[in-house]
C-alpha atoms as a PDB file:
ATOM      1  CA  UNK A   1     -22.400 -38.668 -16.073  1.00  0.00           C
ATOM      2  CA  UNK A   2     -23.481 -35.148 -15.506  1.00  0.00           C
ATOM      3  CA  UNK A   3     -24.250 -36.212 -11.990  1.00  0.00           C
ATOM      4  CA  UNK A   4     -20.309 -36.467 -11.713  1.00  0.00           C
ATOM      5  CA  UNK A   5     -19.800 -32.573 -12.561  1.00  0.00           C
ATOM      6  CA  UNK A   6     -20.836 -31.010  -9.255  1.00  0.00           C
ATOM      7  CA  UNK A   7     -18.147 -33.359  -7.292  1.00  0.00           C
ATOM      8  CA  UNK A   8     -15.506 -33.176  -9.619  1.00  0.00           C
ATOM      9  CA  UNK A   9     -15.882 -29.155  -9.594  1.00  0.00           C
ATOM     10  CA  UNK A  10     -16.219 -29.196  -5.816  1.00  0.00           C
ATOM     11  CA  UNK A  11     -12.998 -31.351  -5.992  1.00  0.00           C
ATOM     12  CA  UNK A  12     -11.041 -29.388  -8.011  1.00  0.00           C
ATOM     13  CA  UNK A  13     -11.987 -26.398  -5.294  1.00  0.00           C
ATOM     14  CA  UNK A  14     -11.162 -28.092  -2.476  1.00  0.00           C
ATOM     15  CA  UNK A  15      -7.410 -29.091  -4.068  1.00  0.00           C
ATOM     16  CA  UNK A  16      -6.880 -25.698  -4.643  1.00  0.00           C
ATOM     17  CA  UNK A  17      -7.757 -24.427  -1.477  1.00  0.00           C
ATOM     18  CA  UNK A  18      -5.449 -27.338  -0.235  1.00  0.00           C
ATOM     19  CA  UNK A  19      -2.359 -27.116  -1.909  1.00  0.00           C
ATOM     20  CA  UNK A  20      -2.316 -23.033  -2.900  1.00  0.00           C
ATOM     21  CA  UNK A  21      -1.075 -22.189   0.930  1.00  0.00           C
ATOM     22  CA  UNK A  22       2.243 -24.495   0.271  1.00  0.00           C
ATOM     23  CA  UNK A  23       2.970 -23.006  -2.990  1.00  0.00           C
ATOM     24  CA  UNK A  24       2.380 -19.349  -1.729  1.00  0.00           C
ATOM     25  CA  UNK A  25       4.563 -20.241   1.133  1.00  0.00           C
ATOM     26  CA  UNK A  26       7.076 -21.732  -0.724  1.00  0.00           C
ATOM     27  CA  UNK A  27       7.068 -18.754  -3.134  1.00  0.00           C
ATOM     28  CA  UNK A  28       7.059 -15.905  -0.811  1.00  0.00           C
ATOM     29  CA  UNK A  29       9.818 -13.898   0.361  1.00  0.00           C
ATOM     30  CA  UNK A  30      10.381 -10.075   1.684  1.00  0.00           C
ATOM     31  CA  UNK A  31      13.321  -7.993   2.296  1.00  0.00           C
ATOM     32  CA  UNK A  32      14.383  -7.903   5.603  1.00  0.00           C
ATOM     33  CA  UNK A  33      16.215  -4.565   4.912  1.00  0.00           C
ATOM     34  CA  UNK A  34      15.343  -1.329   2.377  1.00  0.00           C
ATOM     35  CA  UNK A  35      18.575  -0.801   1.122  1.00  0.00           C
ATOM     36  CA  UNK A  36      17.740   2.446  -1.621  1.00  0.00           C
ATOM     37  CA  UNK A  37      19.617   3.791  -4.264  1.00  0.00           C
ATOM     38  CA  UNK A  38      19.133   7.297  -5.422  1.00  0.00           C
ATOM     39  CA  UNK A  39      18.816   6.965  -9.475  1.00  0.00           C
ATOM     40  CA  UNK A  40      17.557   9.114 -11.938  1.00  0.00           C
ATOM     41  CA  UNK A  41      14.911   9.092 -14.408  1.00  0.00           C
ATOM     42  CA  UNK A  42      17.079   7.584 -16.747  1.00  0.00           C
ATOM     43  CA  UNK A  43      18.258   4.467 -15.085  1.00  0.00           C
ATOM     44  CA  UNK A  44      14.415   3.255 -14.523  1.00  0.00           C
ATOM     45  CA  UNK A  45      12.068   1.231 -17.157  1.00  0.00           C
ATOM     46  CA  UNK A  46      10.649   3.759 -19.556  1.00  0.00           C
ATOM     47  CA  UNK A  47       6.890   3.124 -18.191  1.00  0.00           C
ATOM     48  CA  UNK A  48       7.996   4.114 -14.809  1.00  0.00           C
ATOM     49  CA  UNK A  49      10.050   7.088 -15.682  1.00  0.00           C
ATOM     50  CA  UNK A  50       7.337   7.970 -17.658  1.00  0.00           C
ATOM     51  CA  UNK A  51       4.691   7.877 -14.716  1.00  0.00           C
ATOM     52  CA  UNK A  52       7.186   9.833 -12.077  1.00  0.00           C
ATOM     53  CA  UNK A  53       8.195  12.215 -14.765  1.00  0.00           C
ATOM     54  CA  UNK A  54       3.891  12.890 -15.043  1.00  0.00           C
ATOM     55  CA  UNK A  55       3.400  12.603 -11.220  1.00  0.00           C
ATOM     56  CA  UNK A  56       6.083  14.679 -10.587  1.00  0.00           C
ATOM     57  CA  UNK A  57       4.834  17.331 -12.166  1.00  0.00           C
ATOM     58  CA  UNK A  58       1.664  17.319 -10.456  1.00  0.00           C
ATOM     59  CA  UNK A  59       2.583  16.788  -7.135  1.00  0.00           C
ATOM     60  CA  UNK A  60       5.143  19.928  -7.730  1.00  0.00           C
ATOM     61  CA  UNK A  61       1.956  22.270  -8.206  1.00  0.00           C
ATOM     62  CA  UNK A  62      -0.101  20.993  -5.226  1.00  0.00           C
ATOM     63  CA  UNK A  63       3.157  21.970  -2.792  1.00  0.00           C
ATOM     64  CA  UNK A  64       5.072  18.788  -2.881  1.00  0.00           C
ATOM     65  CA  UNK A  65       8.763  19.053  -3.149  1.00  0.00           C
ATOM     66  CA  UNK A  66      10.262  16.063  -4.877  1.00  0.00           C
ATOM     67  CA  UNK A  67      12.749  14.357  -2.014  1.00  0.00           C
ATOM     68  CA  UNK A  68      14.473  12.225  -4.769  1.00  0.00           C
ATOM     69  CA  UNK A  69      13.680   8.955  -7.177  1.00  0.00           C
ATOM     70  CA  UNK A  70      14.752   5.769  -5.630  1.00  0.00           C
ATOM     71  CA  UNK A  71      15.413   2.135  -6.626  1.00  0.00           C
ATOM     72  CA  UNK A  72      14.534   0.077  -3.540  1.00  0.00           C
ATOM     73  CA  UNK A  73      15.473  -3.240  -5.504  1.00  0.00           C
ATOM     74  CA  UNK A  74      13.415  -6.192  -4.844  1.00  0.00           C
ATOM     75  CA  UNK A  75      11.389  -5.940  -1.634  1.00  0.00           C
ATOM     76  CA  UNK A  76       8.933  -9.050  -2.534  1.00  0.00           C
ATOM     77  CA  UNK A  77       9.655 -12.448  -4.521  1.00  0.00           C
ATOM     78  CA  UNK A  78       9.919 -11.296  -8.357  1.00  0.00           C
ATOM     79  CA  UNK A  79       9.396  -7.672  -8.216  1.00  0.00           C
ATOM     80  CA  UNK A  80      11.452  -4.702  -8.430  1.00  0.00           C
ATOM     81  CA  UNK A  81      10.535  -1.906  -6.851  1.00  0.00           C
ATOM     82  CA  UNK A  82      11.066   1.867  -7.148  1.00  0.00           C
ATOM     83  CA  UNK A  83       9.849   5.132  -5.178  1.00  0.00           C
ATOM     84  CA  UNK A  84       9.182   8.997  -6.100  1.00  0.00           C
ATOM     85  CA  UNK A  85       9.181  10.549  -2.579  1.00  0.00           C
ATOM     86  CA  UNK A  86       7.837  13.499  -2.121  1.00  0.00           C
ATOM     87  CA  UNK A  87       7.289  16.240   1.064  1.00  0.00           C
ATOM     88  CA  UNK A  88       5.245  19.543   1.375  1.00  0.00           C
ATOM     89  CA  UNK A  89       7.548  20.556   4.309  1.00  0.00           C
ATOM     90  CA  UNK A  90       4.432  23.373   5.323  1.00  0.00           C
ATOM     91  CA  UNK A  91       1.829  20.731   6.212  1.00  0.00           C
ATOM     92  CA  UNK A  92       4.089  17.880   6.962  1.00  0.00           C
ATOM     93  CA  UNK A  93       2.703  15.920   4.496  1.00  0.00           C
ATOM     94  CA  UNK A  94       4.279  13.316   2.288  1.00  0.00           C
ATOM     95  CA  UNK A  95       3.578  11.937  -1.121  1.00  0.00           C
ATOM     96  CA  UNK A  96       5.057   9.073  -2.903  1.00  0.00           C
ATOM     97  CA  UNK A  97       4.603   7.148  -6.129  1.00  0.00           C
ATOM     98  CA  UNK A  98       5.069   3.377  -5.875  1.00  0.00           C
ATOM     99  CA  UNK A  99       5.952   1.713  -9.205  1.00  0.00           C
ATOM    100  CA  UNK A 100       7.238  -1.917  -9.471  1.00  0.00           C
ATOM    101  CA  UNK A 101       8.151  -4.580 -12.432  1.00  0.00           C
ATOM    102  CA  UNK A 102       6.095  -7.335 -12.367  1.00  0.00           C
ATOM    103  CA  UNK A 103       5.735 -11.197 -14.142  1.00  0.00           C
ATOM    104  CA  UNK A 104       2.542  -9.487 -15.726  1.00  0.00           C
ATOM    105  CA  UNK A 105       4.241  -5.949 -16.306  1.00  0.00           C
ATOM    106  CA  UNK A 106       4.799  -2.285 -14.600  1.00  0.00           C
ATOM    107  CA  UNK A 107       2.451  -1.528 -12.025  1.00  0.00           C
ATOM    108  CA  UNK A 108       2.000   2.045  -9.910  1.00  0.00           C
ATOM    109  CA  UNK A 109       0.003   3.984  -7.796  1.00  0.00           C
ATOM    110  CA  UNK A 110       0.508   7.047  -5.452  1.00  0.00           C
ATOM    111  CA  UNK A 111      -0.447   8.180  -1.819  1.00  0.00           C
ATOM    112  CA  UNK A 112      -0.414  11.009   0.473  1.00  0.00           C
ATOM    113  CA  UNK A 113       0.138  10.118   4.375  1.00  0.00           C
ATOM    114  CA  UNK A 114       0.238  12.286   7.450  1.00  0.00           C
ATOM    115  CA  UNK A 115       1.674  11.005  10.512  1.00  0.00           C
ATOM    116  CA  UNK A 116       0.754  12.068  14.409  1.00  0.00           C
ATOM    117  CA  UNK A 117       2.292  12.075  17.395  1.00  0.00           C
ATOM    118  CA  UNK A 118       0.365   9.844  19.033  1.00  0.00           C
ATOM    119  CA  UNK A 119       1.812   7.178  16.712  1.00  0.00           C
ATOM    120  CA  UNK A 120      -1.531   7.249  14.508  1.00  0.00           C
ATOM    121  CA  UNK A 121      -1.167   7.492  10.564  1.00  0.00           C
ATOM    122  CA  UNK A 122      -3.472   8.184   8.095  1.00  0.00           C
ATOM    123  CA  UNK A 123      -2.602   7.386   4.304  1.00  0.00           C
ATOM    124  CA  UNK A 124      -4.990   7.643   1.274  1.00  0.00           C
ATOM    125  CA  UNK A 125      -3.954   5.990  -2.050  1.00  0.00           C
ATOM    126  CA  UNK A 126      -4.939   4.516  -5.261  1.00  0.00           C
ATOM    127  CA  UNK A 127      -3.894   1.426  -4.562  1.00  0.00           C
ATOM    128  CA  UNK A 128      -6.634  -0.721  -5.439  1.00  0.00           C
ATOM    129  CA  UNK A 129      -4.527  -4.410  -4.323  1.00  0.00           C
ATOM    130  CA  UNK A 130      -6.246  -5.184  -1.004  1.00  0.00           C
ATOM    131  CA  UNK A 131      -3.518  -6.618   1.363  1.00  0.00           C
ATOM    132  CA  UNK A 132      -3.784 -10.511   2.128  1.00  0.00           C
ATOM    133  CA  UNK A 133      -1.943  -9.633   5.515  1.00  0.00           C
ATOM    134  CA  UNK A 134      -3.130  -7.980   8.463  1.00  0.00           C
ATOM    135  CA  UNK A 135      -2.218  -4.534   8.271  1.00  0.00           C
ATOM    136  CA  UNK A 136      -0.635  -1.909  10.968  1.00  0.00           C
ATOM    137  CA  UNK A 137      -4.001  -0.951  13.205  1.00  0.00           C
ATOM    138  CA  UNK A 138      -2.659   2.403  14.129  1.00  0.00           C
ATOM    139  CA  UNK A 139      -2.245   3.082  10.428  1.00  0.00           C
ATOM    140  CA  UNK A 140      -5.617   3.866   8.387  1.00  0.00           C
ATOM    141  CA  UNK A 141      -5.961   3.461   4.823  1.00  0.00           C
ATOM    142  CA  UNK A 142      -7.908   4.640   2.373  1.00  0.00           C
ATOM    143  CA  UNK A 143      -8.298   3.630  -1.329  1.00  0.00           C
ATOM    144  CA  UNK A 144      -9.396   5.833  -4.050  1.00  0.00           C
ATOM    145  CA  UNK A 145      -8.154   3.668  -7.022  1.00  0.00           C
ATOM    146  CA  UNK A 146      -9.859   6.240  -9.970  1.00  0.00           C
ATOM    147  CA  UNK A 147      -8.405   9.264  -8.048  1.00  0.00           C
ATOM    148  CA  UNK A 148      -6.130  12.032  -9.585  1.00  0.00           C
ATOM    149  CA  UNK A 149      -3.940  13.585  -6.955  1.00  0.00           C
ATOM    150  CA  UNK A 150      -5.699  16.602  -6.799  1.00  0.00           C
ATOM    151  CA  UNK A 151      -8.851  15.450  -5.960  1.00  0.00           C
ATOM    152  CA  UNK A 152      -6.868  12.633  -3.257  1.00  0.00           C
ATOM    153  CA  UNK A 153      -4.994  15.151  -1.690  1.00  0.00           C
ATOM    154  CA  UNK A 154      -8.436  16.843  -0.644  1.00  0.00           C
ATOM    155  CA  UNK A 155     -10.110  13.579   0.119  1.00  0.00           C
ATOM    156  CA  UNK A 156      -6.826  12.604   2.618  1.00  0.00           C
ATOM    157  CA  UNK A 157      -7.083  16.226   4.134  1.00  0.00           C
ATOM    158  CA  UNK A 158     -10.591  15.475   4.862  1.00  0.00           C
ATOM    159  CA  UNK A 159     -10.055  12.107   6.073  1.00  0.00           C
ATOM    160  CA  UNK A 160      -7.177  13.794   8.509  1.00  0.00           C
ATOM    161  CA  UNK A 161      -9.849  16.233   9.975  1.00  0.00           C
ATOM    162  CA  UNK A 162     -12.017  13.363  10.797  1.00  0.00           C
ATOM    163  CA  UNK A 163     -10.023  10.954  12.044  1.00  0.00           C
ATOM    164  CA  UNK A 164      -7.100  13.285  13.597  1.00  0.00           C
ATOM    165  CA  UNK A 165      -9.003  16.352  14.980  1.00  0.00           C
ATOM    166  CA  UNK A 166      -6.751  19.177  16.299  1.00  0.00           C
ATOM    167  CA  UNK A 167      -3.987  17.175  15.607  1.00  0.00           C
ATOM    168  CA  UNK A 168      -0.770  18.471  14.009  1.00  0.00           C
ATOM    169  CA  UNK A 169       1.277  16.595  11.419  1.00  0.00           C
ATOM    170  CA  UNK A 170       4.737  15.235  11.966  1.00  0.00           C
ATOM    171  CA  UNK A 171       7.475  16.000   9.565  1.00  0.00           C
ATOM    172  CA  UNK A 172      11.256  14.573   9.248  1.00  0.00           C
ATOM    173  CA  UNK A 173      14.569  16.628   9.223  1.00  0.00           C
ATOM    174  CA  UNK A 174      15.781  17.655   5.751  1.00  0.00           C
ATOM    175  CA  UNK A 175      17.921  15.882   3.539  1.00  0.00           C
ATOM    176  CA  UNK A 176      16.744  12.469   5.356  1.00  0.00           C
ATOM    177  CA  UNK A 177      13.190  12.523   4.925  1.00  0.00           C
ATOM    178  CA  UNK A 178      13.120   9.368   3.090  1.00  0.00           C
ATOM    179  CA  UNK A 179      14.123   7.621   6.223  1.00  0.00           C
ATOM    180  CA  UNK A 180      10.406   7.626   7.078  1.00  0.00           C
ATOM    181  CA  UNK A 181       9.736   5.988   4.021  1.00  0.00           C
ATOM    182  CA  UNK A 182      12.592   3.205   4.712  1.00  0.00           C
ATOM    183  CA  UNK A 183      10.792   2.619   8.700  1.00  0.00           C
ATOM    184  CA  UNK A 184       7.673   1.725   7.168  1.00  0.00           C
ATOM    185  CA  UNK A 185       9.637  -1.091   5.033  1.00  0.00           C
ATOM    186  CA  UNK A 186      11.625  -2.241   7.260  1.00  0.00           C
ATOM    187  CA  UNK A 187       8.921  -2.337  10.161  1.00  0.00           C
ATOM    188  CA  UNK A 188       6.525  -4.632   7.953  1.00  0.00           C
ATOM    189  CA  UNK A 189       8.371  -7.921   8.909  1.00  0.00           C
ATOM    190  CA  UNK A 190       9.316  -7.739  12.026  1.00  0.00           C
ATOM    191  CA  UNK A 191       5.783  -6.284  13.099  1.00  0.00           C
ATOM    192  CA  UNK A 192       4.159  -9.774  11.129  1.00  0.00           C
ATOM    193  CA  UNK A 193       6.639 -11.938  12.705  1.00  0.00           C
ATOM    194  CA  UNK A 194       5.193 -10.754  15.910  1.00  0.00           C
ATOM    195  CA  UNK A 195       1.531 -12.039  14.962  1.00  0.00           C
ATOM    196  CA  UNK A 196       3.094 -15.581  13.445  1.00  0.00           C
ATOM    197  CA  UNK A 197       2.271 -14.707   9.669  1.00  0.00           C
ATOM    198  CA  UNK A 198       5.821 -14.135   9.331  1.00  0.00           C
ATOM    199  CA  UNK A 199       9.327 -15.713  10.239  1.00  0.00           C
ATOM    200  CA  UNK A 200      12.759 -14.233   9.540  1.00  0.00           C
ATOM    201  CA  UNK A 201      15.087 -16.650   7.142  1.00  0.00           C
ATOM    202  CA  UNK A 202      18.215 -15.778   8.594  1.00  0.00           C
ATOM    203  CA  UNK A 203      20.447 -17.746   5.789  1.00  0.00           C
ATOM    204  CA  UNK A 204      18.632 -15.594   3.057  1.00  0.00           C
ATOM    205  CA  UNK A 205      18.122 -12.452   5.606  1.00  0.00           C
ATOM    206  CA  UNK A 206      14.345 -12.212   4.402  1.00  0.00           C
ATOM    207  CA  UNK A 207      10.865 -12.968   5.997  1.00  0.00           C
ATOM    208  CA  UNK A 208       9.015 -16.356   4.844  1.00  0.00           C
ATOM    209  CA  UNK A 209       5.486 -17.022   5.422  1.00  0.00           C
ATOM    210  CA  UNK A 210       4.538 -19.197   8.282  1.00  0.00           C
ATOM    211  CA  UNK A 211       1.700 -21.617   7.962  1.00  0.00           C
ATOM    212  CA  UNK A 212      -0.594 -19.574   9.246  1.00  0.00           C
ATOM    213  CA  UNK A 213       0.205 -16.509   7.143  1.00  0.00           C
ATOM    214  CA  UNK A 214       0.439 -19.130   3.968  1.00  0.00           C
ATOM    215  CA  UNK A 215      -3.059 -20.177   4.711  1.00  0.00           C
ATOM    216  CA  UNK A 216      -4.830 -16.719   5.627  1.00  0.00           C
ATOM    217  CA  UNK A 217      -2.220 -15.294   1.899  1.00  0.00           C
ATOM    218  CA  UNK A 218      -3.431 -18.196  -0.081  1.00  0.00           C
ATOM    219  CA  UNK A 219      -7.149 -18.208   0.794  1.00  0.00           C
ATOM    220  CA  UNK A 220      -7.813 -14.424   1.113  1.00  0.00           C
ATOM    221  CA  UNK A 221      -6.479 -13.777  -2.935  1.00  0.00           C
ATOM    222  CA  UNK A 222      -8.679 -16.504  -4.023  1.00  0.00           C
ATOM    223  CA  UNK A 223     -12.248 -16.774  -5.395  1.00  0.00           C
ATOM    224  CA  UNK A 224     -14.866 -15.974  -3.979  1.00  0.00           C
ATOM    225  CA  UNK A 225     -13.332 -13.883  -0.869  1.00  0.00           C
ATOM    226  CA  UNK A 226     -11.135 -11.715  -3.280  1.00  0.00           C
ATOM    227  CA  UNK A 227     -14.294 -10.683  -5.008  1.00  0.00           C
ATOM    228  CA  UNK A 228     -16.012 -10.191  -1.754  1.00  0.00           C
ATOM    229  CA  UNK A 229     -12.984  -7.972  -0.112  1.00  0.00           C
ATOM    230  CA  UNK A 230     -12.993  -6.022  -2.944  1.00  0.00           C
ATOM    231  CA  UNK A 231     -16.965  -5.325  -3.086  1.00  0.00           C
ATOM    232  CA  UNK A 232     -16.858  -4.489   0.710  1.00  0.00           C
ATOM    233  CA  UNK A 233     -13.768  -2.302   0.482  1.00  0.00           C
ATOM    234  CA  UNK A 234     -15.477  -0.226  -2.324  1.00  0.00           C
ATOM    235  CA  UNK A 235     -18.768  -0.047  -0.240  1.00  0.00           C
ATOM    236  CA  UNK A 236     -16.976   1.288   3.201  1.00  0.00           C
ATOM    237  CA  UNK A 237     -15.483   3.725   0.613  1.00  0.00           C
ATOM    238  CA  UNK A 238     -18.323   5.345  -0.215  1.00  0.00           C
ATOM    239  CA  UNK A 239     -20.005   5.517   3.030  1.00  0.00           C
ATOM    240  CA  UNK A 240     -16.946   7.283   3.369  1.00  0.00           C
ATOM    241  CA  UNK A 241     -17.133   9.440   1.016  1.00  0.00           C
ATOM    242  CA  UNK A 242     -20.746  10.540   1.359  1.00  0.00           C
ATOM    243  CA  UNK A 243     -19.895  11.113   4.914  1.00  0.00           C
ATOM    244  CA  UNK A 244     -16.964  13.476   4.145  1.00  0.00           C
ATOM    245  CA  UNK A 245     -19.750  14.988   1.889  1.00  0.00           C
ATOM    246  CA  UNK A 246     -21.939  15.149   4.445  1.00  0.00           C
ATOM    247  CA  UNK A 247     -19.426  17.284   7.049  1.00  0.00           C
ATOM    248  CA  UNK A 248     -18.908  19.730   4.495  1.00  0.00           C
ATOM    249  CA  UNK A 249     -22.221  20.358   3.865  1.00  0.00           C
ATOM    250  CA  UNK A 250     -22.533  20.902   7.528  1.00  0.00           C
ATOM    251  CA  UNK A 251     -19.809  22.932   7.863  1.00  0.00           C
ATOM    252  CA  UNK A 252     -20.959  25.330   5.013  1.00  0.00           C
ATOM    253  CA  UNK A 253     -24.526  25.510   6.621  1.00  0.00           C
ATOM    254  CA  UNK A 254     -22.919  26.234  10.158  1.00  0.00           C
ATOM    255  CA  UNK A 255     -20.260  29.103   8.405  1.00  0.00           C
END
């Protein structure tokens, strides 16, 4: 009987593998547009308003002016999602704070992103959810998940020296700075729909997951290549890190 156990685990595997791309594509849907509402503190789930009313705060005394609050209502299939967007109108930089309801609760995290003219973007965060799509090459990210903002905000400057040498940072005209913030939503569909993860539902007016984004969705969140992702991700982070280390260091000895 115990002979049994190896092919009815293997089995049990394989069905999963099988069926978990139809039920993520049946299951998944994005906004096709970013339709915000300014709202204040008051009008968002206590656990959120208490993270942007903490965030805000800090970012304020690094040199971020807060741009506004935002309710971006629900982007992906049962979430709700809401933005603190933020703008150091010196260096061009811009923060946000990312904080959605979930089936399994709030969730948050914050990022600081500097965008060039030659359409490059860098963007360090604490996201620690790897992306099961293929993300935007000429945008490079960078994920701190333990960081405080402080300490990411020097990390992403050092990250911009690096990767953007010489170059200088692109800001937005006042008052509509968050339309930079509303691009980057609105640009993740049609840019996926291009590669053939992606398809636009036009009687719902969202994106749906093709089979071949079901199948590359379904199989990159499960075990063992989420574990994997995850170990490599925090492994190229620290090479990154120790080289950043490493340039200052040089850069002191050379001053």
């Amino acid at each position: 009987m115990f002979d049994l156990i190896p092919w009815a685990v293997s089995g049990l595997v394989s069905a999963i593998y099988l069926l978990s791309p139809a039920l993520v594509r049946h299951g998944f849907r994005f906004a096709s547009r970013c339709q915000l509402r300014a709202v204040s503190l008051e009008e968002v789930p206590e656990a959120i308003a208490t993270e942007f009313r903490r965030r805000i705060s800090e970012f304020s005394n690094l040199g971020f002016e807060l741009i506004g609050c935002f309710d971006c209502g629900s982007l992906a299939s049962e979430t709700r999602n809401y933005v603190a967007y933020f703008c150091n109108h010196t260096s061009n930089e811009f923060a946000n704070v990312t904080a959605m309801t979930t089936p399994n609760g709030p969730a948050s995290y914050f990022e600081f992103s500097s965008r060039f003219a030659d359409g490059r973007c860098i963007e360090t965060n604490t996201n620690e959810i790897l992306p099961l799509l293929p993300g935007n090459p000429a945008i490079r990210v960078f994920r701190l998940a333990a960081a405080e903002p402080r300490a990411l905000l020097k990390t992403h400057r050092q990250l911009v020296e690096k990767y953007a040498p010489g170059l200088c940072a692109l800001g937005e005209p006042r008052e509509v700075e968050i339309q930079r913030y509303v691009r980057m939503i609105e640009h993740f569909g049609p840019r996926l729909a291009q590669t053939g993860h992606l398809k636009f539902d036009e009687s719902a007016e969202c994106f749906r997951l093709t089979w071949k984004g079901a199948f590359r969705t379904a199989w990159l969140g499960l075990w063992p290549m989420a574990l994997v992702r995850r170990g490599l991700q925090r492994h190229n982070m620290q090479l990154e890190l120790h080289s950043l280390q490493t340039r200052a260091e040089a850069a002191l000895q050379k001053a």
